[in-house]
Protein backbone atom coordinates (compact mmCIF):
# COMPACT_ATOMS: atom_id res chain seq x y z
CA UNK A 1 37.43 128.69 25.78
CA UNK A 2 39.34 130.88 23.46
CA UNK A 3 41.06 129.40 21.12
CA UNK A 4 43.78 131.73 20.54
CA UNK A 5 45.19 131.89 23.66
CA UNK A 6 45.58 128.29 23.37
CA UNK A 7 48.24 129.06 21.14
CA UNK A 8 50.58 130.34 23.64
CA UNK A 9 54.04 129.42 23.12
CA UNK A 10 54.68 126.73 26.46
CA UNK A 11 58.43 125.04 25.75
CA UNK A 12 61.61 124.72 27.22
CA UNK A 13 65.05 126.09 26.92
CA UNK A 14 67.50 124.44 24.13
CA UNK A 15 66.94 121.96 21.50
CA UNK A 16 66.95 122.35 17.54
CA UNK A 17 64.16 123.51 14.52
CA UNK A 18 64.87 120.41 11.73
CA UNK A 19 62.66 120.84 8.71
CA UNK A 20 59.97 118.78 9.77
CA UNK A 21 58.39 117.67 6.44
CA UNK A 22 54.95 117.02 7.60
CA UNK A 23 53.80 118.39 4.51
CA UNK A 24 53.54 115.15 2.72
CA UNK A 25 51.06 113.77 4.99
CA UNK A 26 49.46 115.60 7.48
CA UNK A 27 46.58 116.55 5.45
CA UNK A 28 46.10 112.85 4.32
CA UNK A 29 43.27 111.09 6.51
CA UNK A 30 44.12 107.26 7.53
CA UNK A 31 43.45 104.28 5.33
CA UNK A 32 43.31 101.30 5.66
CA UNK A 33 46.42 98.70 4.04
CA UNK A 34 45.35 95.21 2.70
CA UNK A 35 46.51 92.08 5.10
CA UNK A 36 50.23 90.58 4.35
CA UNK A 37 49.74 86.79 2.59
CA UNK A 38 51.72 86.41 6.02
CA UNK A 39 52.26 87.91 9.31
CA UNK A 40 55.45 87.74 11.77
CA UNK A 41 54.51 88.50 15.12
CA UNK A 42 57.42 88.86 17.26
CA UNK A 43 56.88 87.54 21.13
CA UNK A 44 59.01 90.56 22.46
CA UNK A 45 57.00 93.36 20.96
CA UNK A 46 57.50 95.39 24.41
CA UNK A 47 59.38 96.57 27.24
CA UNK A 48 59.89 93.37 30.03
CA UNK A 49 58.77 89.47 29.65
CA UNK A 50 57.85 88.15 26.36
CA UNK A 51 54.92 86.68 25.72
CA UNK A 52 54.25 82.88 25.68
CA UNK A 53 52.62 81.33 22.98
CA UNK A 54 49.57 78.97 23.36
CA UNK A 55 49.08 77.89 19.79
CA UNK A 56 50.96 75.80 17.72
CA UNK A 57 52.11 74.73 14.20
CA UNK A 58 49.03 74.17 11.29
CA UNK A 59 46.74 75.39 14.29
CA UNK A 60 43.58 78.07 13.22
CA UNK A 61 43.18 80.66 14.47
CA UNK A 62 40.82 83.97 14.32
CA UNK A 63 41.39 87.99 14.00
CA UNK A 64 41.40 89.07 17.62
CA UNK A 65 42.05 85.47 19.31
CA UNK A 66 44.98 85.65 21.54
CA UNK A 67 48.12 83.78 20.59
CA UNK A 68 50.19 84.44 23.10
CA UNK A 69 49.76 85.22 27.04
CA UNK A 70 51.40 87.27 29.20
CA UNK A 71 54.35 86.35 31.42
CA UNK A 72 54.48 88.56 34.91
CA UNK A 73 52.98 91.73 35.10
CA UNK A 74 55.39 93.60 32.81
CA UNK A 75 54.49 91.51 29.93
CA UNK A 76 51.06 91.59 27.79
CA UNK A 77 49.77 88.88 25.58
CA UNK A 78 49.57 88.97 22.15
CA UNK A 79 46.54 88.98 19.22
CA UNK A 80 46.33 87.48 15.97
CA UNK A 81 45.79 90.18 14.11
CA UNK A 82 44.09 88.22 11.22
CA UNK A 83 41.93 84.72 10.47
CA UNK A 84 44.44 82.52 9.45
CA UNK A 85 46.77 79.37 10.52
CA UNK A 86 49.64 79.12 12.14
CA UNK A 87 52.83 77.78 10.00
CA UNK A 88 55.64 78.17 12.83
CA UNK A 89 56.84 79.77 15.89
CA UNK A 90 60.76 80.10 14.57
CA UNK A 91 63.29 83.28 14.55
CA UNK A 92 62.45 86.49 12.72
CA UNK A 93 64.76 89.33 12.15
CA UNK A 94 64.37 92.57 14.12
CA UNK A 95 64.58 95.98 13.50
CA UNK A 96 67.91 95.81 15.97
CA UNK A 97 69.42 93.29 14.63
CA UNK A 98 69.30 89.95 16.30
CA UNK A 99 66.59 87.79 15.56
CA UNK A 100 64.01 87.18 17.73
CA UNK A 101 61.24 84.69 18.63
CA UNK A 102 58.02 84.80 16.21
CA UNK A 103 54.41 83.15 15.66
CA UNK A 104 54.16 82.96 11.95
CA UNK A 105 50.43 83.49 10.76
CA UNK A 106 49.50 82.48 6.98
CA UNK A 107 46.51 84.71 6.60
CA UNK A 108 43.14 83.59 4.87
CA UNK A 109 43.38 85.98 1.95
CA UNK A 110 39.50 84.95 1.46
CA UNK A 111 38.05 85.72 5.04
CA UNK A 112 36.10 88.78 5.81
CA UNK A 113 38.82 88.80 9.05
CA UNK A 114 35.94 89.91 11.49
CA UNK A 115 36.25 90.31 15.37
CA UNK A 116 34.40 87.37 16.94
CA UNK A 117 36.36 88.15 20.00
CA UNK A 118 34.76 91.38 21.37
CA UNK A 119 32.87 91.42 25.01
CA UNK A 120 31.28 94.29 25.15
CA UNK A 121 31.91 96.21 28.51
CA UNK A 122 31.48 99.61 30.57
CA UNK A 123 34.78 100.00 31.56
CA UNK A 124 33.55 103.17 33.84
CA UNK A 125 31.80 100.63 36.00
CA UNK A 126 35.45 98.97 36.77
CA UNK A 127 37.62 99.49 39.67
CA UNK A 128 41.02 100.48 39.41
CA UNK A 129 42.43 96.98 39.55
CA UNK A 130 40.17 95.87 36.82
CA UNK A 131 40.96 98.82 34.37
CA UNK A 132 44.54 97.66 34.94
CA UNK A 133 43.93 93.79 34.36
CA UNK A 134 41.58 95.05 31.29
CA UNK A 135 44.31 97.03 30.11
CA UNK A 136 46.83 93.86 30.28
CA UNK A 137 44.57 92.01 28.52
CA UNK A 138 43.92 93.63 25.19
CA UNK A 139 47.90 93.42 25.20
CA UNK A 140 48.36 97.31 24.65
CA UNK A 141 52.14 99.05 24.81
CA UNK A 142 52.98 102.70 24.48
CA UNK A 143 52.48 104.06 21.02
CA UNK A 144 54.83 106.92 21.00
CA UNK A 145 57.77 104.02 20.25
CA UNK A 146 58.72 102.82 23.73
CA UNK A 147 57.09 100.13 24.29
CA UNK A 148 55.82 99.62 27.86
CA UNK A 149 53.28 97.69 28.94
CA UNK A 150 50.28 100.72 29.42
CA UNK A 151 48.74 98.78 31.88
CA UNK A 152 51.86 99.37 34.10
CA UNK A 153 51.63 103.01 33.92
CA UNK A 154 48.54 102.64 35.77
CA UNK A 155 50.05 101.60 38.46
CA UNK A 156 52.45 104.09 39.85
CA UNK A 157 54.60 103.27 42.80
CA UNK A 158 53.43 103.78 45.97
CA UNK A 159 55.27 106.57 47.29
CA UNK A 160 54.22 108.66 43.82
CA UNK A 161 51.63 111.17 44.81
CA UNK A 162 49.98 111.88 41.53
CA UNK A 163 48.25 115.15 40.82
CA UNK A 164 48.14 115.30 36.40
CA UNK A 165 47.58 113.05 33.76
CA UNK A 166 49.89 114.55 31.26
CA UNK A 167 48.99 113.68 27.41
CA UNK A 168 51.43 114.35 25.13
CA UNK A 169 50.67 114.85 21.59
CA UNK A 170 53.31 116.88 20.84
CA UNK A 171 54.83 114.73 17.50
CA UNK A 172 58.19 116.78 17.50
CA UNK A 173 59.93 113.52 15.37
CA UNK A 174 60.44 115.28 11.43
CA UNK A 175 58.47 113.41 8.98
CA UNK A 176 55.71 111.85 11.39
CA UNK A 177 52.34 112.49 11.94
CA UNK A 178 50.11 109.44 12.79
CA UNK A 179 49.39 111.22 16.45
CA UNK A 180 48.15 114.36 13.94
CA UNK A 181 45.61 112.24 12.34
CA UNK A 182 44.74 109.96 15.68
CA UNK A 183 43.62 113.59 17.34
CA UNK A 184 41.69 114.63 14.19
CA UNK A 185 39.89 111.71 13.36
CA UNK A 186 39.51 109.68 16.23
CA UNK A 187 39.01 112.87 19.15
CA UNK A 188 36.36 111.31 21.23
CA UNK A 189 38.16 107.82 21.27
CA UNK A 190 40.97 110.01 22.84
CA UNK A 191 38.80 111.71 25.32
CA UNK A 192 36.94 108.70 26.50
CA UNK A 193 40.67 106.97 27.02
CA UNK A 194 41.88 109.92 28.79
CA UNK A 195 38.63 109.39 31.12
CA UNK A 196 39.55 105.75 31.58
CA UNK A 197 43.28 106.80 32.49
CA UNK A 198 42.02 109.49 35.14
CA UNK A 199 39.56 107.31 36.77
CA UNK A 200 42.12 104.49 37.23
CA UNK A 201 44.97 106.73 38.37
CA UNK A 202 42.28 108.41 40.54
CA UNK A 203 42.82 112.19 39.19
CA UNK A 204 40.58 114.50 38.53
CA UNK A 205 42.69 116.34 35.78
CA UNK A 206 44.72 115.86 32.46
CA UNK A 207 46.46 118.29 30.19
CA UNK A 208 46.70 117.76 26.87
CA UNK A 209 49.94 119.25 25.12
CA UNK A 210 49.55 119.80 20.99
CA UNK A 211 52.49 121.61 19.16
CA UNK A 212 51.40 124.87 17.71
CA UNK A 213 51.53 123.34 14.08
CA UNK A 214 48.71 121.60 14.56
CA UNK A 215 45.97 124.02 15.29
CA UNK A 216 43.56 121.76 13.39
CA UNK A 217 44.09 118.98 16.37
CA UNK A 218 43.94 121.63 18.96
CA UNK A 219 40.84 122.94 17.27
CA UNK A 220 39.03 119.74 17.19
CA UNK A 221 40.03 118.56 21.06
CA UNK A 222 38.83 121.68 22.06
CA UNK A 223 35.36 121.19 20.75
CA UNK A 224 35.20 118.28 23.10
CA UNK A 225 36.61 118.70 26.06
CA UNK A 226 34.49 118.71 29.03
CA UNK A 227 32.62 121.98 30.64
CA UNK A 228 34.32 121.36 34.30
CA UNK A 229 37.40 121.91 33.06
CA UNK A 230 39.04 118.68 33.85
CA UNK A 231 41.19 118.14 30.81
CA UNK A 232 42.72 120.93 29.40
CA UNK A 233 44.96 121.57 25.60
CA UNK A 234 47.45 123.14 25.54
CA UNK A 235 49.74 124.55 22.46
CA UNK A 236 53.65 124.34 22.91
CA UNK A 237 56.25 125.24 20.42
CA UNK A 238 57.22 123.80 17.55
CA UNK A 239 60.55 122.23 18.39
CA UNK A 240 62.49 119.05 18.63
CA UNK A 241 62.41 117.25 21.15
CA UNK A 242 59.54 118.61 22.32
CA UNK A 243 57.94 115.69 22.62
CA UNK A 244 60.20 113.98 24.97
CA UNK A 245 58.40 113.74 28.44
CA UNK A 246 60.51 115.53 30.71
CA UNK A 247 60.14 118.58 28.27
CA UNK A 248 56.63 118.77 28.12
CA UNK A 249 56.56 118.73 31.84
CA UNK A 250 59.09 121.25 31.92
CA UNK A 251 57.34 123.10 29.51
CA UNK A 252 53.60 122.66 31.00
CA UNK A 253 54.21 122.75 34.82
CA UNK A 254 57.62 123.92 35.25
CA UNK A 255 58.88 121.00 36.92
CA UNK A 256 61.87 119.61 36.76
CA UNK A 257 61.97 115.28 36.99
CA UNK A 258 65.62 114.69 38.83
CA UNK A 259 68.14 112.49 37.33
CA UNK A 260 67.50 108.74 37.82
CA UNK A 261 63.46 109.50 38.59
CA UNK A 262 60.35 109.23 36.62
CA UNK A 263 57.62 111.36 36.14
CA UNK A 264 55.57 110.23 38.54
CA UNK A 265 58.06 111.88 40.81
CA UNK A 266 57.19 115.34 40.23
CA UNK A 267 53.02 114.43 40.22
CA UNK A 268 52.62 113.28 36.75
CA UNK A 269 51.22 110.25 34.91
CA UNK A 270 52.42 110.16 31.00
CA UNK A 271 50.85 108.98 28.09
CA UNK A 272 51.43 109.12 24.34
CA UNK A 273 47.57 110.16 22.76
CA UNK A 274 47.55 106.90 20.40
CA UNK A 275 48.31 104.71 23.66
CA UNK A 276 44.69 106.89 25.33
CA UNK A 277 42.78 106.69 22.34
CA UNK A 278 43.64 102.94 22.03
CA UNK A 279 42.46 102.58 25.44
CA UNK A 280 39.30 104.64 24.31
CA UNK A 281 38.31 102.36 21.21
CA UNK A 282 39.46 98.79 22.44
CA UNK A 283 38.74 98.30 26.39
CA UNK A 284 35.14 98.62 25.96
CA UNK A 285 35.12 96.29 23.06
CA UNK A 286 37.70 93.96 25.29
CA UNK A 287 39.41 94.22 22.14
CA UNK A 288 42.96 92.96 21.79
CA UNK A 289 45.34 95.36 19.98
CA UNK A 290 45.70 93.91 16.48
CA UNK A 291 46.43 97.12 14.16
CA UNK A 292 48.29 100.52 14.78
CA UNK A 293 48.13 104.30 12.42
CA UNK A 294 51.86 103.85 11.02
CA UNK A 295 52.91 107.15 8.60
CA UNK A 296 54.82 106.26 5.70
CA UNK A 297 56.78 109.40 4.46
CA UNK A 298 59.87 110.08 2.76
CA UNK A 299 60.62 111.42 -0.97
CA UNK A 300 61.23 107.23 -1.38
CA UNK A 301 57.36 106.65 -1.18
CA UNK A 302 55.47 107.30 -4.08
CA UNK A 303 52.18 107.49 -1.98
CA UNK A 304 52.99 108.73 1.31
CA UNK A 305 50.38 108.36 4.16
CA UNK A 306 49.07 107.34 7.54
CA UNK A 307 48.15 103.67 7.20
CA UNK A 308 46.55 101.48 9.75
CA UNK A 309 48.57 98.63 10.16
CA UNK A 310 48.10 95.06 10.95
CA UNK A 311 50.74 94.19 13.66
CA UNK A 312 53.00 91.49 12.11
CA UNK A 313 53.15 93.42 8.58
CA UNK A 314 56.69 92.86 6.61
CA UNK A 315 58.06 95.62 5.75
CA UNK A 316 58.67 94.47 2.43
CA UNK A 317 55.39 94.28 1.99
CA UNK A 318 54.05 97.46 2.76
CA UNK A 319 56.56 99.54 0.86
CA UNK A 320 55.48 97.22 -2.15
CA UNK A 321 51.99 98.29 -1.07
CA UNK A 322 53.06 102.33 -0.81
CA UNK A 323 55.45 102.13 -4.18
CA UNK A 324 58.60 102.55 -2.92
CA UNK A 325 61.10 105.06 -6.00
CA UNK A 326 63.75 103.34 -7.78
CA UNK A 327 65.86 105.88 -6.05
CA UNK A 328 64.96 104.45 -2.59
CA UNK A 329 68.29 103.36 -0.43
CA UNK A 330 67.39 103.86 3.22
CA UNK A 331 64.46 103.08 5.59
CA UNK A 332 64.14 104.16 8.68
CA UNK A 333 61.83 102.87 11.20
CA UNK A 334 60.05 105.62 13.54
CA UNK A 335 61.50 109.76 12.87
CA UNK A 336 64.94 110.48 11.24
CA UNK A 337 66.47 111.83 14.76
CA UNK A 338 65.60 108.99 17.06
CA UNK A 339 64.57 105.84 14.61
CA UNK A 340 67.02 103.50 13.50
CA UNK A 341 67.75 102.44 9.82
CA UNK A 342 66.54 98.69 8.98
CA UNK A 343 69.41 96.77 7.00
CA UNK A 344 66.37 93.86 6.03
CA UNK A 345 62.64 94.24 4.51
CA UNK A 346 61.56 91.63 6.55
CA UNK A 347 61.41 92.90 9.47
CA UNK A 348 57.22 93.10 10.50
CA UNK A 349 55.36 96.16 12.03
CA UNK A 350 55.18 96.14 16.03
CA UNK A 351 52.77 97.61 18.16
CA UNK A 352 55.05 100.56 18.90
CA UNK A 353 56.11 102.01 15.30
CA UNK A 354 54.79 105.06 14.70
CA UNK A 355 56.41 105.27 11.55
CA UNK A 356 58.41 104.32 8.45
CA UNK A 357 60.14 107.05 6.25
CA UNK A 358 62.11 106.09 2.99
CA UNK A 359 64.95 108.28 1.94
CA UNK A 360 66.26 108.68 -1.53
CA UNK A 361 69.83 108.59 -3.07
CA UNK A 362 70.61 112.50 -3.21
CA UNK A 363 68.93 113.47 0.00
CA UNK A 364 70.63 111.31 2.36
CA UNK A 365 74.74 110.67 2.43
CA UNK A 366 75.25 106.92 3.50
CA UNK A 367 79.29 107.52 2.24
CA UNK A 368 81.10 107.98 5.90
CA UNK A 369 81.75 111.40 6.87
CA UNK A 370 85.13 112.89 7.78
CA UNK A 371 85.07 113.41 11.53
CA UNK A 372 87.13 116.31 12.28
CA UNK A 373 88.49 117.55 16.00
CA UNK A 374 86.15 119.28 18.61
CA UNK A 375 86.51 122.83 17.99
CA UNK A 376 84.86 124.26 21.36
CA UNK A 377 82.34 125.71 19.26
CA UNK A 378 79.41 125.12 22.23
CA UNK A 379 76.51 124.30 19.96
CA UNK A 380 75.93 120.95 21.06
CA UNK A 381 75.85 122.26 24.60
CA UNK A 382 73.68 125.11 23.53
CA UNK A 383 71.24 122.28 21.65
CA UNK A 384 71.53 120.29 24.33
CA UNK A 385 67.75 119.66 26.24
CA UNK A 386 69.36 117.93 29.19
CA UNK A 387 71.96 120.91 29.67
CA UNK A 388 74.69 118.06 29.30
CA UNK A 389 77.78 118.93 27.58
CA UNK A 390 77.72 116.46 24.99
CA UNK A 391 81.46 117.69 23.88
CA UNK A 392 83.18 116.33 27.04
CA UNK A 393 80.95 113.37 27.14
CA UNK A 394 82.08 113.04 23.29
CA UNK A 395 86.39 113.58 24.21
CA UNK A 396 85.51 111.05 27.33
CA UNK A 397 83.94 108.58 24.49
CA UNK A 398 87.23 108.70 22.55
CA UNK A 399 89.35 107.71 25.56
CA UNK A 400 87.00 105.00 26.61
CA UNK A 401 86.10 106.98 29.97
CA UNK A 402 82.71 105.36 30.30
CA UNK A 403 82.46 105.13 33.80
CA UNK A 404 83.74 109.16 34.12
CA UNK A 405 80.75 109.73 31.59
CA UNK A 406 78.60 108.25 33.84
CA UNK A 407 79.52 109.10 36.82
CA UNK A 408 80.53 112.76 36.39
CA UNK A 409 79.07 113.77 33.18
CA UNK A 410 75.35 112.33 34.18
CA UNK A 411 75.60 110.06 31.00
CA UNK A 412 72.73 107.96 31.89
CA UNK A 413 70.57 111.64 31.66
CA UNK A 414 71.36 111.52 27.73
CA UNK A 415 67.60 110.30 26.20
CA UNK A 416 69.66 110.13 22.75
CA UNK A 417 67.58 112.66 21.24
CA UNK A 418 70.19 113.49 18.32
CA UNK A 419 70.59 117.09 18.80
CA UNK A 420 74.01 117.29 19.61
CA UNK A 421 74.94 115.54 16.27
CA UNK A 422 72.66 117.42 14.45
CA UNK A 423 74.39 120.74 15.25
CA UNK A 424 77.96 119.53 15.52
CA UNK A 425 80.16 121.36 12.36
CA UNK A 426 82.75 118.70 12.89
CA UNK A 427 80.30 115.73 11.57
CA UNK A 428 80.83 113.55 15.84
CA UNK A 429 78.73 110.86 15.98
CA UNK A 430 77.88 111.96 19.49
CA UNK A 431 75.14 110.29 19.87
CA UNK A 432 76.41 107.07 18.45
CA UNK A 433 79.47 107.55 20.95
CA UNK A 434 77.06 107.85 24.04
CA UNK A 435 74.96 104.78 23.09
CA UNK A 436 78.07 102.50 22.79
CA UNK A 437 79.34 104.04 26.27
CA UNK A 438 75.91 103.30 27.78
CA UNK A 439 75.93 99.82 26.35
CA UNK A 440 79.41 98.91 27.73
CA UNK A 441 78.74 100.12 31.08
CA UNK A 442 75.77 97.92 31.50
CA UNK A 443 77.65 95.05 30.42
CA UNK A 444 80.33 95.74 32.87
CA UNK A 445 77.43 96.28 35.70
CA UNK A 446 76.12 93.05 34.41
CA UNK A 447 79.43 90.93 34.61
């Protein structure tokens, strides 16, 4: 295959070029951070049921035992991530505020925390059911930040005629680049989950998109990838939000996925490549997913890095572990566009953070900035990768016209990507106006 023409420039029209400040960790490999003295594990670490805990107060328990059992089918159980005992199952903070139910693990610093768990298995001898249960059972969620229960995913709904298993490994968030290292260090785990995916969804072909700054990742997939031609790399380019799924199927195949629908409308199956390559490593151990690749970035970090993670980490914790700067004021959990700043330290690592980045006083403003009127300039609709127009959704905020948003404005098409605020000379919260007029529309449909 040559590699060169790999690096053909797929994308879509719109969206923005951030400074993406990958520099200060992209060439660092993964390492391993020590175990907390103590773990939170939220119940709710993913999209749907929460899980139900088995165990109990001053109760043992080992690395890789599970905890915590699945409720329904869009729910997974949960793994204690190390050897240790159980002090409580009480409220924990979260990253969006409330607080949240939590298995509290005091870890045995002294343990050598090994798997006794594992049953080894050929998961290429399973049916599709089986993959799916298997899949449920090691308690795995998307790793690209959303959160749904992977096993789901293999499932599509009936009417979905499937032709592509679309693997994104695009990693357009500034800042992040866990998904960099995952396809440089741990390729054939990636491969070998992609093969699990396709024989479970019953396709016989997956395309793997790679932004063009990562020509090392592309490089080392290619080396890989089978002779039939069955899965396929592919370089798009570099810019945000290039990663979000309905733009690398735009940008791919050319197809569009209608308002209200999911991929699997337009033939594709989507998964992040940490979600495949966890698939990869754990289902044929019957491993339950106990540790994620985090990055830890920002000018607040005094060593910056892709860490793997035990789930349940405080965050207090690891940015003692990573030296946080005396000059640190604001973390942010996943990328600067779409994470969300943490006002407490003690909120612990879930399966789906790809990310932590630590800004300094001097680099970011946290004083309120002047909003000023909507000029008509047109760059947020120019930015815009929905081809919304944030600017009347924004004057339709101010008047409280959240059903008009919706209804006319295709509201509910917004993914809150942050591009429209990025761009806008007049300092709107755009974004932050569209989230509360989503939010208040759902509790109206609710009520």
């Amino acid at each position: 295959m040559d590699f060169m023409n790999l690096l053909r420039r797929n994308t879509f029209a719109h969206g923005i070029h951030p400074e993406d400040h990958k520099e200060l960790t992209n060439k660092l490999p993964i390492r391993r951070l020590p175990f907390a003295p103590q773990l939170l594990l939220p119940l709710a670490q993913h999209l749907g049921a929460p899980a139900k805990p088995i165990v109990g107060p001053r109760q043992e328990v080992g690395r890789g035992e599970v905890i915590a059992v699945a409720q329904g089918f869009v729910s997974v159980p949960l793994h204690a991530p190390a050897t240790g005992v159980i002090k409580a199952i009480e409220l924990v903070p979260t990253a969006l505020g409330p607080k949240t139910q939590a298995i509290i693990l005091d870890v045995y610093q002294g343990d050598s925390q090994e798997v006794l768990t594992n049953k080894e298995q050929d998961p290429f001898k399973l049916n599709t059911e089986a993959i799916i249960q298997a899949v449920q059972d090691i308690g795995l969620v998307g790793q690209g930040g959303a959160a749904f229960p992977s096993h789901v995913k293999l499932k599509p709904p009936t009417d979905a005629v499937l032709d592509t298993l679309m693997v994104n490994g695009c990693e357009c968030e500034p800042y992040l680049t866990c998904d960099h290292r995952i396809m440089l260090e741990h390729t054939k785990d990636l491969l070998t989950g992609i093969r699990i995916a396709l024989q479970a969804l019953g396709l016989k072909r997956a395309m793997i998109a790679v932004e063009d700054n990562k020509p090392d990742a592309i490089k080392a997939i290619t080396k890989v990838l089978p002779a039939d031609g069955s899965i396929t790399v592919h370089a798009l380019e570099t810019k945000y939000p290039q990663g979000a799924e309905k733009m690398v199927i735009s940008a791919l195949t050319g197809r569009q996925v209608p308002s209200g629908k999911l991929p699997s409308h337009v033939g594709v199956a989507m998964f992040n490549v940490g979600t495949l390559t966890q698939i990869g490593a754990l289902l044929p151990q019957s491993q339950g997913l106990i540790e994620r690749v985090v990055t830890v970035s920002g000018l607040g970090v005094q060593r910056p890095g892709n860490y793997r993670v035990p789930v349940g980490t405080p965050l207090r914790f690891l940015l003692n572990h990573v030296g946080a700067t005396a000059k640190a004021n604001e973390v942010i959990l996943g990328g600067p566009m779409m994470g969300m700043a943490v006002a407490s330290l003690d909120v612990p690592v879930t399966k789906a953070m790809s990310g932590v980045v630590v800004l300094e006083t001097g680099h970011t403003d946290l004083t309120p900035r002047k909003i000023h009127p909507c000029i008509r300039c047109g760059r947020c609709v120019e930015a815009c990768p929905m081809h919304l127009n944030p600017s009347m959704l924004g004057l339709l905020a101010t008047k409280r016209q959240y059903d008009t948003m919706a209804e006319r404005y295709h509201l509910l098409d917004c993914f809150e990507c942050g591009c429209c605020s990025y761009v806008c000379p007049s300092n709107i919260p755009l974004v932050q106006y569209f989230r509360i007029a989503k939010a208040i529309n759902r509790e109206q449909q609710a009520a």
